[in-house]
Protein backbone atom coordinates (compact mmCIF):
# COMPACT_ATOMS: atom_id res chain seq x y z
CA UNK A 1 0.00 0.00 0.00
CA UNK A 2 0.74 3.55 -0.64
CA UNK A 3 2.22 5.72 1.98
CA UNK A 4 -0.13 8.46 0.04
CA UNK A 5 -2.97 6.24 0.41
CA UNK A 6 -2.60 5.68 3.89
CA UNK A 7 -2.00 9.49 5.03
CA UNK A 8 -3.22 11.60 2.36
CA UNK A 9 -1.89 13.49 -0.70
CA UNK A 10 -0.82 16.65 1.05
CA UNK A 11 0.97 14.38 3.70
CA UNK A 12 4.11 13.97 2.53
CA UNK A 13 4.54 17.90 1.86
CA UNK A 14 2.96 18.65 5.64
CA UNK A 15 5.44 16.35 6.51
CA UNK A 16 8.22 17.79 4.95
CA UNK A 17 7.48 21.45 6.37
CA UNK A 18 7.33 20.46 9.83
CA UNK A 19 10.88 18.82 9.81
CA UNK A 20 12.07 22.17 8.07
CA UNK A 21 10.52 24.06 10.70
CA UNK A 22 11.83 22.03 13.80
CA UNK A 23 14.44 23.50 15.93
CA UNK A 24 17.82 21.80 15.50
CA UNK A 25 19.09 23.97 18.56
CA UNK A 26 17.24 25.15 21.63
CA UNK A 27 18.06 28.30 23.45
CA UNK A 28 15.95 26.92 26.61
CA UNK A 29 16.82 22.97 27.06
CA UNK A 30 14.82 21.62 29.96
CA UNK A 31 15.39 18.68 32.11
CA UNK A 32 12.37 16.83 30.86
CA UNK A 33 13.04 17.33 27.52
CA UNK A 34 16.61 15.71 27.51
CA UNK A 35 15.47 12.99 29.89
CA UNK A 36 12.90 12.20 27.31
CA UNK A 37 15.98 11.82 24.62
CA UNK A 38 17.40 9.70 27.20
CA UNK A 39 19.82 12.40 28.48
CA UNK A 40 20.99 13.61 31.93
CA UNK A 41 22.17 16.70 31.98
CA UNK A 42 22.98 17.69 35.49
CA UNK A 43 24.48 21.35 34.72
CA UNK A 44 19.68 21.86 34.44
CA UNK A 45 19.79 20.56 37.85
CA UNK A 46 23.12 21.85 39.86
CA UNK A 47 23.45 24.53 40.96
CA UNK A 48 19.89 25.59 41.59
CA UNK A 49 18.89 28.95 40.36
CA UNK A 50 19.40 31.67 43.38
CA UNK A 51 15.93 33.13 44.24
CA UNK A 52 15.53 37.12 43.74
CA UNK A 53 15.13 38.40 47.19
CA UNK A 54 12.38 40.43 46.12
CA UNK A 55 10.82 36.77 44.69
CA UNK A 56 11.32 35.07 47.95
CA UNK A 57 9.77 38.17 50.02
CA UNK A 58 7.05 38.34 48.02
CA UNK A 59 6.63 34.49 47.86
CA UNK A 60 7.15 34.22 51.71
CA UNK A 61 4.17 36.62 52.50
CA UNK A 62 2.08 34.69 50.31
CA UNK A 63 2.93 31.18 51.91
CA UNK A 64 2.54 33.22 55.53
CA UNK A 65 -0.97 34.60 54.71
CA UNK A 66 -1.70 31.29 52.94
CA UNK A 67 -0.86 29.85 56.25
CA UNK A 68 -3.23 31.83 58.46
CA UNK A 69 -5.63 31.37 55.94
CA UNK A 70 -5.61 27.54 56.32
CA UNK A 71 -5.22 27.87 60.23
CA UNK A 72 -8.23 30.34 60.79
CA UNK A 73 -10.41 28.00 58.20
CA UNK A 74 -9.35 24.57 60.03
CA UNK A 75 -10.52 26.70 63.63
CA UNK A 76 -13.91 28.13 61.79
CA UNK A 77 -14.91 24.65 60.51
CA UNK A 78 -13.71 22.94 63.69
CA UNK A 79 -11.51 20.27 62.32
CA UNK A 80 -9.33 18.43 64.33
CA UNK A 81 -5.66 19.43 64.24
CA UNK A 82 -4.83 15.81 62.97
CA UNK A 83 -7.03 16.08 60.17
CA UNK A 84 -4.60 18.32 58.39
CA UNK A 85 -1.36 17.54 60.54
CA UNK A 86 -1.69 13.85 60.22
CA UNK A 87 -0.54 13.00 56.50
CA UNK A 88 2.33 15.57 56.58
CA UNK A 89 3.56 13.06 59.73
CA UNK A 90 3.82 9.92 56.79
């Protein structure tokens, strides 16, 4: 059988401008992306990005009002402490 009778006329030409339009170099790799080529590239991993201090303030009072939030909803509803404590003790 045909390859053009299996995909379509137009296929092979579709075909041809996506592989002219892939990238053959990538300003952003990601760690994903090379582990699903069945790489390991470590220098994506180590060292870990230092956090803006102005990120990490900003991210801090977030996570602080996000934890008042869950404490004063946990009091209003009357939940037991080990309700939300207990599987962060696994």
């Amino acid at each position: 059988m045909a390859m053009e009778s299996m995909i379509g006329k137009g296929a092979p030409e579709a075909l041809e401008v996506t592989e002219a339009a892939r990238e053959t170099s990538w300003r952003y790799p990601s760690l994903v992306g090379e582990l699903f080529m069945g790489r390991l590239r470590k220098d994506l991993v180590s060292p870990y990005p230092e956090q803006d201090p102005e990120d990490r303030q900003r991210g801090d009072a977030f996570l602080e009002k996000l934890r008042l939030f869950s404490r004063n909803l946990t009091e209003a509803l009357d939940f037991p402490r080990q309700t939300i404590t207990g599987p962060f003790s696994f």
